[in-house]
PDB file of N, CA and C in Angstrom:
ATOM      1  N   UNK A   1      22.209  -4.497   4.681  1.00  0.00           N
ATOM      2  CA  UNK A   1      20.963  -4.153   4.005  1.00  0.00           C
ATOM      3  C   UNK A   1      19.766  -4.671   4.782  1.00  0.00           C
ATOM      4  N   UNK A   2      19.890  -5.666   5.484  1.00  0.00           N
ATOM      5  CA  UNK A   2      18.851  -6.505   5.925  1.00  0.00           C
ATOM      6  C   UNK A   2      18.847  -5.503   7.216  1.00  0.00           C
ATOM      7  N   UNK A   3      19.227  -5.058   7.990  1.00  0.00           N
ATOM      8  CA  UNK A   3      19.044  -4.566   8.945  1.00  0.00           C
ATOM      9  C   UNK A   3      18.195  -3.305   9.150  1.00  0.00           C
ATOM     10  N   UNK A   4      18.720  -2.597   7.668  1.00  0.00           N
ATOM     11  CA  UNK A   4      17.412  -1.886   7.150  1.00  0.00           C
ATOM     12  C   UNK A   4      16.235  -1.670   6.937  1.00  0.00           C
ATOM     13  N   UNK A   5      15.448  -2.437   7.184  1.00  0.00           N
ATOM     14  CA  UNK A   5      14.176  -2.933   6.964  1.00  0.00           C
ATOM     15  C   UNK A   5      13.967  -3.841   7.742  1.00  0.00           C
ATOM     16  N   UNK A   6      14.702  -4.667   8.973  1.00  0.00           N
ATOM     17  CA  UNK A   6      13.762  -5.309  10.052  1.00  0.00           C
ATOM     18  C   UNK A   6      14.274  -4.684  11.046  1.00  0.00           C
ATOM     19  N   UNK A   7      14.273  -4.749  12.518  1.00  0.00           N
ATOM     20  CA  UNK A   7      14.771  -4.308  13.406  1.00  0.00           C
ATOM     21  C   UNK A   7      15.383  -5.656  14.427  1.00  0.00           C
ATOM     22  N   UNK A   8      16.442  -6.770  13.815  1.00  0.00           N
ATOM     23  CA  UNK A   8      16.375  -7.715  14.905  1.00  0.00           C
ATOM     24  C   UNK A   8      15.719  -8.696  14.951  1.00  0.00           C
ATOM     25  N   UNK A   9      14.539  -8.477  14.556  1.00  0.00           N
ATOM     26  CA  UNK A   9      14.057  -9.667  14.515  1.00  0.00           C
ATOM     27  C   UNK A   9      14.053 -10.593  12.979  1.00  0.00           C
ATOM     28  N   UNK A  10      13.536 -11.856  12.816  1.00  0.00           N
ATOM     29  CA  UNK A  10      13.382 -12.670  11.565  1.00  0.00           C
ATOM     30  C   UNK A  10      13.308 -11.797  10.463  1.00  0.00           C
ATOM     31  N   UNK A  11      13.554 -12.009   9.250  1.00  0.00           N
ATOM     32  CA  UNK A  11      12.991 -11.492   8.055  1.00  0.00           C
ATOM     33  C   UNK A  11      11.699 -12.250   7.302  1.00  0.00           C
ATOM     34  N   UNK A  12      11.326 -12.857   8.460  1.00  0.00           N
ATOM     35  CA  UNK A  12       9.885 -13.647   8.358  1.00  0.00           C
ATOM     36  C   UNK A  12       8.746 -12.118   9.198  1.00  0.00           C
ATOM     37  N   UNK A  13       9.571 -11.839   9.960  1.00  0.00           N
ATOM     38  CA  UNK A  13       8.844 -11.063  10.835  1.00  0.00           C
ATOM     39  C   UNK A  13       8.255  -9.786  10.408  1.00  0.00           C
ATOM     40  N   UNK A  14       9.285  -9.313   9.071  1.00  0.00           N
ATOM     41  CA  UNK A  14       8.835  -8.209   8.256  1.00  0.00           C
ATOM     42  C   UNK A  14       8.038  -8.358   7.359  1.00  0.00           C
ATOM     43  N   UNK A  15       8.609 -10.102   6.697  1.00  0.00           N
ATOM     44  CA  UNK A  15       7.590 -10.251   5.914  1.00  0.00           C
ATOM     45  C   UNK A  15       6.065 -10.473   5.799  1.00  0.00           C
ATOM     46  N   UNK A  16       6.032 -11.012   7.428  1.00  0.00           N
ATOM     47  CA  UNK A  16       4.668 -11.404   7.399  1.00  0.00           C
ATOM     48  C   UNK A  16       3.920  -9.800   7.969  1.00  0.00           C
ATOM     49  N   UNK A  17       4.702  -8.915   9.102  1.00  0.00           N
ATOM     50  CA  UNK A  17       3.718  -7.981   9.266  1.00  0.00           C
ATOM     51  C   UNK A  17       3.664  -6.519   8.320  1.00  0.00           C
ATOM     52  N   UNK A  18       5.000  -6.547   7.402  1.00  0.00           N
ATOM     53  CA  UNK A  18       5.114  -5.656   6.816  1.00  0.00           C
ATOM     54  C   UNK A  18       4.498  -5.261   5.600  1.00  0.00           C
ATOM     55  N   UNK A  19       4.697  -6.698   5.000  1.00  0.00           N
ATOM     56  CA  UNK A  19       4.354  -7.009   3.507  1.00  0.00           C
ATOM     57  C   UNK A  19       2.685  -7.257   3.406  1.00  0.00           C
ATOM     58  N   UNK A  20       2.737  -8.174   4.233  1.00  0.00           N
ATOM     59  CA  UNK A  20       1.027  -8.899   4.461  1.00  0.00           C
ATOM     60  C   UNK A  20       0.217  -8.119   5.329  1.00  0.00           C
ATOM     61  N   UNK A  21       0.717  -8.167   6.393  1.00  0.00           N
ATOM     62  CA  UNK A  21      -0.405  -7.367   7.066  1.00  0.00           C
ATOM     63  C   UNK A  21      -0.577  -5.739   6.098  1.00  0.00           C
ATOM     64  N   UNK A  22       0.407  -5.346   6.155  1.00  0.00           N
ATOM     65  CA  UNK A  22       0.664  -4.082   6.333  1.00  0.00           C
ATOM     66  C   UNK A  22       0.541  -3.607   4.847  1.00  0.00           C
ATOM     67  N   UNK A  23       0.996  -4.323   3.972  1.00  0.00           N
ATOM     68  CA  UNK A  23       0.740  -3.761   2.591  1.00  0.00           C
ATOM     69  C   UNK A  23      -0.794  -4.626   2.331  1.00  0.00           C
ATOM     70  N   UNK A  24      -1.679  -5.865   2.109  1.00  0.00           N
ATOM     71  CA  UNK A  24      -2.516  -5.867   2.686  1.00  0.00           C
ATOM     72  C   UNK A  24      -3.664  -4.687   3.133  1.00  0.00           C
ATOM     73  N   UNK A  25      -3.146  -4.108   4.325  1.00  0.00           N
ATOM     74  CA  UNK A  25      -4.377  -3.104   4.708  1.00  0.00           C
ATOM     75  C   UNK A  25      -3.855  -1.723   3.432  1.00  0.00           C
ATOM     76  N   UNK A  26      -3.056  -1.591   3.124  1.00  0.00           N
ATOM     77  CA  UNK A  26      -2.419  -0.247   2.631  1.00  0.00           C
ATOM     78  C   UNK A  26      -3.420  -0.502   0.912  1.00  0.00           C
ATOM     79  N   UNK A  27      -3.433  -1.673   0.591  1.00  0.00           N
ATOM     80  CA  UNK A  27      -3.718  -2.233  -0.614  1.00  0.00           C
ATOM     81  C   UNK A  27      -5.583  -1.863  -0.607  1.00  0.00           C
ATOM     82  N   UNK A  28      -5.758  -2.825   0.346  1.00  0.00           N
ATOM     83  CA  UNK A  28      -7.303  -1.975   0.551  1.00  0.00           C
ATOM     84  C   UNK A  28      -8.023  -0.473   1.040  1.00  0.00           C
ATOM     85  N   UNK A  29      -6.798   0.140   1.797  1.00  0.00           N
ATOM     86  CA  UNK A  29      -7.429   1.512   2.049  1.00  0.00           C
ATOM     87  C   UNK A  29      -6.912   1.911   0.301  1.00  0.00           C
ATOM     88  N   UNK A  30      -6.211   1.801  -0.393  1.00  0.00           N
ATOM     89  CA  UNK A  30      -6.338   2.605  -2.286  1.00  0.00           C
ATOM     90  C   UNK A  30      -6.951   2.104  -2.452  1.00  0.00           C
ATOM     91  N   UNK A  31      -7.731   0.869  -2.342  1.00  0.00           N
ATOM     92  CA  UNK A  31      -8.768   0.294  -3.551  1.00  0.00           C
ATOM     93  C   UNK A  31     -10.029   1.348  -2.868  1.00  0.00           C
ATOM     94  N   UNK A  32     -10.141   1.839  -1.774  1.00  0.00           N
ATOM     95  CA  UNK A  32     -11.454   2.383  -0.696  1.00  0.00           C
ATOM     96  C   UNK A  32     -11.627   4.024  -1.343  1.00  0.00           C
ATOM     97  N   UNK A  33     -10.075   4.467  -1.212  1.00  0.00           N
ATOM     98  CA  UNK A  33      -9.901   5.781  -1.742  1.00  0.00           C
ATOM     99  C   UNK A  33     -10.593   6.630  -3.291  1.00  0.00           C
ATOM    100  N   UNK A  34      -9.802   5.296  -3.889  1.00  0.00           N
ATOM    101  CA  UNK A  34     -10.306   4.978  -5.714  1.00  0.00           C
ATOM    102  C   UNK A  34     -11.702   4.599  -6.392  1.00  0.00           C
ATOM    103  N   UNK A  35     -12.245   3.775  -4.465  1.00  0.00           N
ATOM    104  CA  UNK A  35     -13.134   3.747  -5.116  1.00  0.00           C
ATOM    105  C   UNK A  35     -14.648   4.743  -5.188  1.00  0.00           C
ATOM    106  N   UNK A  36     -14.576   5.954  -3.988  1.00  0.00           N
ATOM    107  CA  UNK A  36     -15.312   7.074  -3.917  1.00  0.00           C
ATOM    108  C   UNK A  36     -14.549   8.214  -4.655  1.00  0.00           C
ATOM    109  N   UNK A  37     -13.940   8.065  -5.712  1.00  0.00           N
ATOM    110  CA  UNK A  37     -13.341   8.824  -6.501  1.00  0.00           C
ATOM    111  C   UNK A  37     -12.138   9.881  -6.277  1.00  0.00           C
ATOM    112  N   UNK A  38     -11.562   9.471  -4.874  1.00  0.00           N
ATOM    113  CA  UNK A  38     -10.579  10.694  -4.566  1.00  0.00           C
ATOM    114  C   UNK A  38      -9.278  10.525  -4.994  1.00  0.00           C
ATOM    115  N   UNK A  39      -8.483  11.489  -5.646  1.00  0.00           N
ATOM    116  CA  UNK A  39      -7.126  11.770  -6.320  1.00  0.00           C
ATOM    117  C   UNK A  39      -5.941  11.141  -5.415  1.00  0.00           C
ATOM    118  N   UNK A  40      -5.093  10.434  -6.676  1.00  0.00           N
ATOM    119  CA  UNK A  40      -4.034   9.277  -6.253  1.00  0.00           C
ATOM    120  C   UNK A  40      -3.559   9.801  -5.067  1.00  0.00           C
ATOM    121  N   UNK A  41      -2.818  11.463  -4.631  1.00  0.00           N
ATOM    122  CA  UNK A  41      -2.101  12.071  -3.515  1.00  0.00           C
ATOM    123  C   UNK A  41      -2.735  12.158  -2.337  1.00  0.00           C
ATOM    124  N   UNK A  42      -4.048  11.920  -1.977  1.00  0.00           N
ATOM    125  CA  UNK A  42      -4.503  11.456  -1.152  1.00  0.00           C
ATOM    126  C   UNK A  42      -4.343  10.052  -0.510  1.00  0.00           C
ATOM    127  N   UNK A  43      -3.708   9.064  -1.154  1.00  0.00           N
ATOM    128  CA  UNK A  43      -3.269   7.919  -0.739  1.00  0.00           C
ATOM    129  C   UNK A  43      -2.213   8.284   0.232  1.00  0.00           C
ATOM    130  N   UNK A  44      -0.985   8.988  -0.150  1.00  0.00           N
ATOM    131  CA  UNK A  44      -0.201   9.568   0.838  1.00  0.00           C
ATOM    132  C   UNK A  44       0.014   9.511   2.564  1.00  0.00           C
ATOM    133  N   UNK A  45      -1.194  10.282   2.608  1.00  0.00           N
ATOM    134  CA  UNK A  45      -1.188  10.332   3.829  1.00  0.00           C
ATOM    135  C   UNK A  45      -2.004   9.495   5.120  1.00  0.00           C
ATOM    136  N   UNK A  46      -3.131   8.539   4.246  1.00  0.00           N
ATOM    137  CA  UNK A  46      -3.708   7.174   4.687  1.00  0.00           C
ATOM    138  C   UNK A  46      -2.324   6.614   4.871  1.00  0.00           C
ATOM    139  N   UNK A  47      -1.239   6.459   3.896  1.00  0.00           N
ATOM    140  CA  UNK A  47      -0.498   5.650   3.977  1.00  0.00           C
ATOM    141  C   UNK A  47       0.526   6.133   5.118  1.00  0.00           C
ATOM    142  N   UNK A  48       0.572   6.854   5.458  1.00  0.00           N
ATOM    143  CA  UNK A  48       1.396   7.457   6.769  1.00  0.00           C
ATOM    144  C   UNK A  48       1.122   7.093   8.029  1.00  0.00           C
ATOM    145  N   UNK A  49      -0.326   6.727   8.265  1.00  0.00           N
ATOM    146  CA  UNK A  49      -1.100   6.295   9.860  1.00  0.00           C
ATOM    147  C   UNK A  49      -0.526   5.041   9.143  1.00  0.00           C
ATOM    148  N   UNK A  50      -1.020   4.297   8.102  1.00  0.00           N
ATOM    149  CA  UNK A  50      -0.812   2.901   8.113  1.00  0.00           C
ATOM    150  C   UNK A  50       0.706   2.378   8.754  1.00  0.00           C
ATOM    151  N   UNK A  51       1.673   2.955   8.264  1.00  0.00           N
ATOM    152  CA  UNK A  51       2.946   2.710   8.421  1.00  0.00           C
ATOM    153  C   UNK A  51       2.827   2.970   9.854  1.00  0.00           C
ATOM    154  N   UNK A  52       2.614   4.162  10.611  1.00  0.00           N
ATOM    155  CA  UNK A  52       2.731   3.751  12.110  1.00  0.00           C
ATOM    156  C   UNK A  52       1.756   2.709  12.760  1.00  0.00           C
ATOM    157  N   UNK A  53       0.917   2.042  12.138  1.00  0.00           N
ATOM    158  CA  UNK A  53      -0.145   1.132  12.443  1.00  0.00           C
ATOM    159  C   UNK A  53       0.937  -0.136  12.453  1.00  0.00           C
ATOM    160  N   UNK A  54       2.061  -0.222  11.025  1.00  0.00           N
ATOM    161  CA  UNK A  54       2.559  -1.323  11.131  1.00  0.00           C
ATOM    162  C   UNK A  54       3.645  -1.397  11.923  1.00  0.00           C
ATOM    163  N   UNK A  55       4.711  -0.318  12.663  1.00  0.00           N
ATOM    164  CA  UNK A  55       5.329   0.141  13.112  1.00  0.00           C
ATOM    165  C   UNK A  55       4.811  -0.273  14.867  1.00  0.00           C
ATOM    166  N   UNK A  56       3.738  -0.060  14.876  1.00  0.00           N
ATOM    167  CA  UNK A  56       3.033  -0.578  16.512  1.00  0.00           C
ATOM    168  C   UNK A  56       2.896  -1.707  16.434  1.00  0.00           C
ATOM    169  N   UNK A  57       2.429  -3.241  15.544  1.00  0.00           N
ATOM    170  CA  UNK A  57       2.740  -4.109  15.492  1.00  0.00           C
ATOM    171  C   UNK A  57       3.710  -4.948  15.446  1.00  0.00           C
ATOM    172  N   UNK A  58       4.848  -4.335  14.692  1.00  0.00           N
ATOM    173  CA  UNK A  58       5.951  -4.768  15.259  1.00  0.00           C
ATOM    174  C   UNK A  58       6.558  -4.635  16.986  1.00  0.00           C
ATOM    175  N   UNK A  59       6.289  -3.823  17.188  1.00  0.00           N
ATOM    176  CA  UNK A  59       6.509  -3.133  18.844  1.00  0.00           C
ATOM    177  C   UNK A  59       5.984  -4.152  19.649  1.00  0.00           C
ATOM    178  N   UNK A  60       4.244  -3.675  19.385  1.00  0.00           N
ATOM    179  CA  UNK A  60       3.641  -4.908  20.416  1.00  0.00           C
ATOM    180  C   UNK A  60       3.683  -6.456  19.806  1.00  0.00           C
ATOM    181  N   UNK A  61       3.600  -7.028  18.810  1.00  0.00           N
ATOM    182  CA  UNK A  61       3.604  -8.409  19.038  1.00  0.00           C
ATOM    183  C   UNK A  61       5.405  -8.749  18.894  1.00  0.00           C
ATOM    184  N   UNK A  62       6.212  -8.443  18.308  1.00  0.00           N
ATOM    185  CA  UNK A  62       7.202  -9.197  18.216  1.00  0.00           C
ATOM    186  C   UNK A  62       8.379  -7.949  19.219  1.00  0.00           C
ATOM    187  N   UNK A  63       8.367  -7.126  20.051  1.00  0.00           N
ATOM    188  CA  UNK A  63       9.174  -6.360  20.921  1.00  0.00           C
ATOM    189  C   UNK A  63       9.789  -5.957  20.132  1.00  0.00           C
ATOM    190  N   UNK A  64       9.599  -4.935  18.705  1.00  0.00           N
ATOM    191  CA  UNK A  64      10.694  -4.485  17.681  1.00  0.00           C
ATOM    192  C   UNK A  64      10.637  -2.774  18.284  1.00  0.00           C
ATOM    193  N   UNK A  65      11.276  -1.924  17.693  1.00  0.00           N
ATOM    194  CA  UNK A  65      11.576  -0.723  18.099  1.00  0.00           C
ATOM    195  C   UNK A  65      10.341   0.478  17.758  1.00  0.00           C
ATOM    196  N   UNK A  66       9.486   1.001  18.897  1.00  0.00           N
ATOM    197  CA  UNK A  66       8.741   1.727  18.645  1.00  0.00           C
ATOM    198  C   UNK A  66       8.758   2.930  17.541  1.00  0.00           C
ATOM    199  N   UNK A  67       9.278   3.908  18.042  1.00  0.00           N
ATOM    200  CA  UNK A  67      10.099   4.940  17.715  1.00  0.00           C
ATOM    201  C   UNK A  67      11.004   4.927  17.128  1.00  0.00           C
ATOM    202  N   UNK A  68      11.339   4.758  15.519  1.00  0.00           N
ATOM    203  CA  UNK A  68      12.780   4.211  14.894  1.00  0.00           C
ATOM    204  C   UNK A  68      12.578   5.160  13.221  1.00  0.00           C
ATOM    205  N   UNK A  69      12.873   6.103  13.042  1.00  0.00           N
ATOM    206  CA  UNK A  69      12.807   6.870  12.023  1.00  0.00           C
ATOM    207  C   UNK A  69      12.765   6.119  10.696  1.00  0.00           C
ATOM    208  N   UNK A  70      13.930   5.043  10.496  1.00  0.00           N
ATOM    209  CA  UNK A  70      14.223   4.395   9.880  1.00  0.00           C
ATOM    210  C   UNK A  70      13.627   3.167   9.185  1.00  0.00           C
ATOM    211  N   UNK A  71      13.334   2.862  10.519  1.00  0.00           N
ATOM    212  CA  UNK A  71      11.961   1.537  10.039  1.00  0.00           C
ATOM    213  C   UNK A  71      10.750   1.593   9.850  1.00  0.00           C
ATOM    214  N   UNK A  72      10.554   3.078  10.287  1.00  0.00           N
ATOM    215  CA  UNK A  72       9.373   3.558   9.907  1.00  0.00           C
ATOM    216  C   UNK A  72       9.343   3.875   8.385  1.00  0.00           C
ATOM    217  N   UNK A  73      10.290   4.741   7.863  1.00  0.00           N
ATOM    218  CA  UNK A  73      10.162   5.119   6.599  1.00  0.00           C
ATOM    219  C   UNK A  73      10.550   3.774   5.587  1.00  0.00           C
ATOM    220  N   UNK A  74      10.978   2.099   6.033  1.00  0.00           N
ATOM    221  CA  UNK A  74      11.101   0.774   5.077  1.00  0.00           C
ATOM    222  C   UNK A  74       9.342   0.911   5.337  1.00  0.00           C
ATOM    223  N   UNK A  75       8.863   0.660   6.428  1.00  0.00           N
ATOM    224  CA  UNK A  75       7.175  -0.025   6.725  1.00  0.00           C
ATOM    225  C   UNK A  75       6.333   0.744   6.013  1.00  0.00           C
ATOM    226  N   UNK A  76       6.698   2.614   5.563  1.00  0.00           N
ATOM    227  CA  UNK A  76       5.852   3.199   4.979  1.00  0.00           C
ATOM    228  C   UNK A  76       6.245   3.452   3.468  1.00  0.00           C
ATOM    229  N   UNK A  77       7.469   3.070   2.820  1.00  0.00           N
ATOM    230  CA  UNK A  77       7.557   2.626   1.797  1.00  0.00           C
ATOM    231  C   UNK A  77       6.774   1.453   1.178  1.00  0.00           C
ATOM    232  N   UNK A  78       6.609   0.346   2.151  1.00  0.00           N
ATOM    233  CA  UNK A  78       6.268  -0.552   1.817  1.00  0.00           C
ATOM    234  C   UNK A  78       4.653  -0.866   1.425  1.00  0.00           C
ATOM    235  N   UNK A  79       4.178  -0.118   2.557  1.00  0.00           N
ATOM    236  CA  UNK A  79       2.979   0.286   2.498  1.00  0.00           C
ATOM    237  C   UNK A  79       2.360   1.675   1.345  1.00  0.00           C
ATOM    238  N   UNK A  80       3.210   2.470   1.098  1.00  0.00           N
ATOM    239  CA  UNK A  80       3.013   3.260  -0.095  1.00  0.00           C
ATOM    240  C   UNK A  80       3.010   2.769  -1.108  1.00  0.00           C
ATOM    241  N   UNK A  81       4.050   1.639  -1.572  1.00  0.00           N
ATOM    242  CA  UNK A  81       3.719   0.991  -3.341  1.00  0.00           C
ATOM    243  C   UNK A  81       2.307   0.547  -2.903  1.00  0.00           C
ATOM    244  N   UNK A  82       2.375  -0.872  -1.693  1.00  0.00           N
ATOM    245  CA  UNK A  82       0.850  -1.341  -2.530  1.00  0.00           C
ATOM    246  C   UNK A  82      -0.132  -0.673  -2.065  1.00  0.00           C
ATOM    247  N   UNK A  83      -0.526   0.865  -1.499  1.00  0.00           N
ATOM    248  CA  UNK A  83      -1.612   1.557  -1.459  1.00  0.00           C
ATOM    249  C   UNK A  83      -1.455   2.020  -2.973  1.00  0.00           C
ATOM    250  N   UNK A  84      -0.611   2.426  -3.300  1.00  0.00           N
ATOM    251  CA  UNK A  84      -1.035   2.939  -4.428  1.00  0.00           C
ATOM    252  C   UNK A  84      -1.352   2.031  -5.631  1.00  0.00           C
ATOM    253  N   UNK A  85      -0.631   0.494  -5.787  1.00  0.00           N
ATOM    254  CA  UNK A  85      -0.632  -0.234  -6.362  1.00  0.00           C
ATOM    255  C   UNK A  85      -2.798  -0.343  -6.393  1.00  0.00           C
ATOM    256  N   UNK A  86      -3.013  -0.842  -5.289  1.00  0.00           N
ATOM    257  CA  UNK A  86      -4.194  -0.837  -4.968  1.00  0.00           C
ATOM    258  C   UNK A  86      -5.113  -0.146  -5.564  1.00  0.00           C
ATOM    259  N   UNK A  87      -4.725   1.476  -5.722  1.00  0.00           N
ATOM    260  CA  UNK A  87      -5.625   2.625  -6.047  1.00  0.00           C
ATOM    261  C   UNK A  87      -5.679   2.347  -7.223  1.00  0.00           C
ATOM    262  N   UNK A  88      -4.624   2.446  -8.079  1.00  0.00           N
ATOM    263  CA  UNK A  88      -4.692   2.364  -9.715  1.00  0.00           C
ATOM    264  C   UNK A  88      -5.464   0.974 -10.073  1.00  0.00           C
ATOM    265  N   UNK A  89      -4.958   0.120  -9.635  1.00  0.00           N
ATOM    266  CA  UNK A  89      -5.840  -1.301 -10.180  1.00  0.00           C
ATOM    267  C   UNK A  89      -8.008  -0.879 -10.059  1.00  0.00           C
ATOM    268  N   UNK A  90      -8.108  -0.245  -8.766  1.00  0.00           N
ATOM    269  CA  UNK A  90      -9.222   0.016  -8.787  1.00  0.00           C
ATOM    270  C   UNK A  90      -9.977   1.412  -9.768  1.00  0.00           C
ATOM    271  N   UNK A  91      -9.149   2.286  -9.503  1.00  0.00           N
ATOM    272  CA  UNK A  91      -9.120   3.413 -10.766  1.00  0.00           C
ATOM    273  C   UNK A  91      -9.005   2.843 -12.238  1.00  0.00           C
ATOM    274  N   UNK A  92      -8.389   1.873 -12.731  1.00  0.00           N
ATOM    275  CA  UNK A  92      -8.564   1.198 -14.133  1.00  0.00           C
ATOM    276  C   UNK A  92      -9.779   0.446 -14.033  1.00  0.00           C
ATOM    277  N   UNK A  93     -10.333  -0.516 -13.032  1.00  0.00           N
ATOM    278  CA  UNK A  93     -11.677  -1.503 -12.832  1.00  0.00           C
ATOM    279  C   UNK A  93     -12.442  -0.186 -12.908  1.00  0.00           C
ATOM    280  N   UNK A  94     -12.779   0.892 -12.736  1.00  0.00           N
ATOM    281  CA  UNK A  94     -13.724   2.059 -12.655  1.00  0.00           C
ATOM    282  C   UNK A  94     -14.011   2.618 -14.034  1.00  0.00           C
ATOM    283  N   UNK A  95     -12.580   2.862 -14.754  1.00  0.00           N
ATOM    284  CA  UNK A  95     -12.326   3.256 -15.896  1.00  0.00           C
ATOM    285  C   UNK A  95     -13.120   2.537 -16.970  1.00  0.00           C
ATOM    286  N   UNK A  96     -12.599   1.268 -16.417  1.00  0.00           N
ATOM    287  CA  UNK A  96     -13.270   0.524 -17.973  1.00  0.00           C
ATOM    288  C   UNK A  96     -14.384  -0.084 -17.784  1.00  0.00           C
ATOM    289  N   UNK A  97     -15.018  -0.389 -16.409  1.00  0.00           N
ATOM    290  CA  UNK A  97     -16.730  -0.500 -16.155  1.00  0.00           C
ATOM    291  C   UNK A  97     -17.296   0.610 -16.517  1.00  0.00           C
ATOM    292  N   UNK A  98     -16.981   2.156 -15.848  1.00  0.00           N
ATOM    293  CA  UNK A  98     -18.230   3.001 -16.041  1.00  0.00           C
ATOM    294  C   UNK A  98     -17.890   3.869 -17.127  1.00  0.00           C
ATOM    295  N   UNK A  99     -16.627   3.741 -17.519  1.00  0.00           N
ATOM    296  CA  UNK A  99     -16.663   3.956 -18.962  1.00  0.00           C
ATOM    297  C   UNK A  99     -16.245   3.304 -20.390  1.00  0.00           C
ATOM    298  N   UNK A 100     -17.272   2.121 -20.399  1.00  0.00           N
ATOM    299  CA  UNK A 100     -16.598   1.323 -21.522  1.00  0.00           C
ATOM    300  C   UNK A 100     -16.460   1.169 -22.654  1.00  0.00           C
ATOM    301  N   UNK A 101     -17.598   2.543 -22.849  1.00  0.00           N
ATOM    302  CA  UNK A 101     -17.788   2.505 -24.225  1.00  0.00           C
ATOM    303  C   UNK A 101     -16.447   3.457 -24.987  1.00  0.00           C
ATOM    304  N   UNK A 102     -15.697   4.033 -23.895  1.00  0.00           N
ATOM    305  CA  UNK A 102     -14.785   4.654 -24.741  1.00  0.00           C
ATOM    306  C   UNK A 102     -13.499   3.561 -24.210  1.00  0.00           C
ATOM    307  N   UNK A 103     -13.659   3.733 -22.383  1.00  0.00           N
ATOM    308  CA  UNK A 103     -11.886   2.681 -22.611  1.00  0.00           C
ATOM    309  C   UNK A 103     -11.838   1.403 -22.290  1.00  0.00           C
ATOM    310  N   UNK A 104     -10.760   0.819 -22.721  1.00  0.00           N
ATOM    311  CA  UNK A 104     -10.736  -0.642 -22.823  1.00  0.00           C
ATOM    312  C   UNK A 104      -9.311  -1.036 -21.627  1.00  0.00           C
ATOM    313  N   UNK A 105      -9.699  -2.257 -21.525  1.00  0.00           N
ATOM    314  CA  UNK A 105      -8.034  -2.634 -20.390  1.00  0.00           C
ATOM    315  C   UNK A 105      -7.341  -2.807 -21.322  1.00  0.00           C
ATOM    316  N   UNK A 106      -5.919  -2.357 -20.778  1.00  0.00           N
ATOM    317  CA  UNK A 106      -4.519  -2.182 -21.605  1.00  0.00           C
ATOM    318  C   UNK A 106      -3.643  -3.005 -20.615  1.00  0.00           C
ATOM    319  N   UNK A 107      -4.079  -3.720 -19.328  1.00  0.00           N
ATOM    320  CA  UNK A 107      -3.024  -4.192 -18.921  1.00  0.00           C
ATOM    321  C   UNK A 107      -3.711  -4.284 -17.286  1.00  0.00           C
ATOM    322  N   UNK A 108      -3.195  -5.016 -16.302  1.00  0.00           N
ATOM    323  CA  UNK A 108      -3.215  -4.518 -14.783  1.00  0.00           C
ATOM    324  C   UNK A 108      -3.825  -3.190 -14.380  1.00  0.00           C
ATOM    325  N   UNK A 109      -2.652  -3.069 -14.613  1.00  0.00           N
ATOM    326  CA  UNK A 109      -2.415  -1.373 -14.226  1.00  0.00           C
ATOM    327  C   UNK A 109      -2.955  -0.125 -15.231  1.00  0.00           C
ATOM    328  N   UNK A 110      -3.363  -0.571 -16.710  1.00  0.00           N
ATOM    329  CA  UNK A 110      -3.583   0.870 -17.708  1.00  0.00           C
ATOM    330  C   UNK A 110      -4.938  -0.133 -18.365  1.00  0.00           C
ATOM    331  N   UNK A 111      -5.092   1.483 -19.011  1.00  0.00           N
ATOM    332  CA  UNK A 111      -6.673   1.276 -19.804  1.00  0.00           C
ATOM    333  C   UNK A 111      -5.987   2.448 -20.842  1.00  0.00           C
ATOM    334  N   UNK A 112      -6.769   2.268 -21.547  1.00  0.00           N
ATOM    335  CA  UNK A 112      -6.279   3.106 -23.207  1.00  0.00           C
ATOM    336  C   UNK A 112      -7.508   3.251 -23.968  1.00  0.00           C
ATOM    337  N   UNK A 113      -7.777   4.321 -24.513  1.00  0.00           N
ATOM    338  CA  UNK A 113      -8.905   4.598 -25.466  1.00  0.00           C
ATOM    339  C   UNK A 113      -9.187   3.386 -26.945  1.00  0.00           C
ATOM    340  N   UNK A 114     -10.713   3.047 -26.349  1.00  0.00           N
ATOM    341  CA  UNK A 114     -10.729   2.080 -27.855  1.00  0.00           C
ATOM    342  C   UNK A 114     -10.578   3.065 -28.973  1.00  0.00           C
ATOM    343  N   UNK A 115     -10.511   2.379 -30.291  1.00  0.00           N
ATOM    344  CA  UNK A 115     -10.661   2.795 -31.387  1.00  0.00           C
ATOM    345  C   UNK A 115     -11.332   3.631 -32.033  1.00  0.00           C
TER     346      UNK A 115
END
């Protein structure tokens, strides 16, 4: 399983450029997306350069595998939850600032019509 998701190197090595760096930037391009109002499926494909963004960092700083179908699609998984994670948190902060008089926070992630 582990081999799945690093290429060889540490599982420090994924964690720090995959998770952090990489979900990190993925996290702020949805909050960027969400926040000039453009639709969640547009995250998508930001999140596609990102993953080869994190995919070249592995390459150049730690010598991991450029070109690897496989590790590309763990780095752009990884980077797809928290872009999108990202988008919605900022799409609910939008929700219930510029419209508060109708919705209220329901949670992280949801907002729900007041009463």
């Amino acid at each position: 399983m582990g081999t799945l998701l690093y290429d060889g190197n540490s599982l420090w090595v994924f964690a720090l450029v995959t998770v952090i760096l990489g979900g990190g930037a993925a996290a702020l391009t949805g909050r960027a997306l969400a926040a000039v109002w453009r639709p969640w499926w547009q995250v998508i494909p930001f999140m596609l350069l990102v993953g080869m963004a994190v995919r070249f960092l592995h390459f150049a700083l730690f010598g991991g595998t450029l070109i690897a179908p496989g590790y590309y699609a763990a780095d752009t998984a990884v980077c797809l939850i928290c872009g999108l994670i990202g988008f919605r948190r900022m799409r609910v902060s939008q929700m219930v600032s510029c419209y508060g008089w109708i919705n209220a926070r329901a949670g992280a992630l949801h907002w729900r019509q007041r009463a």
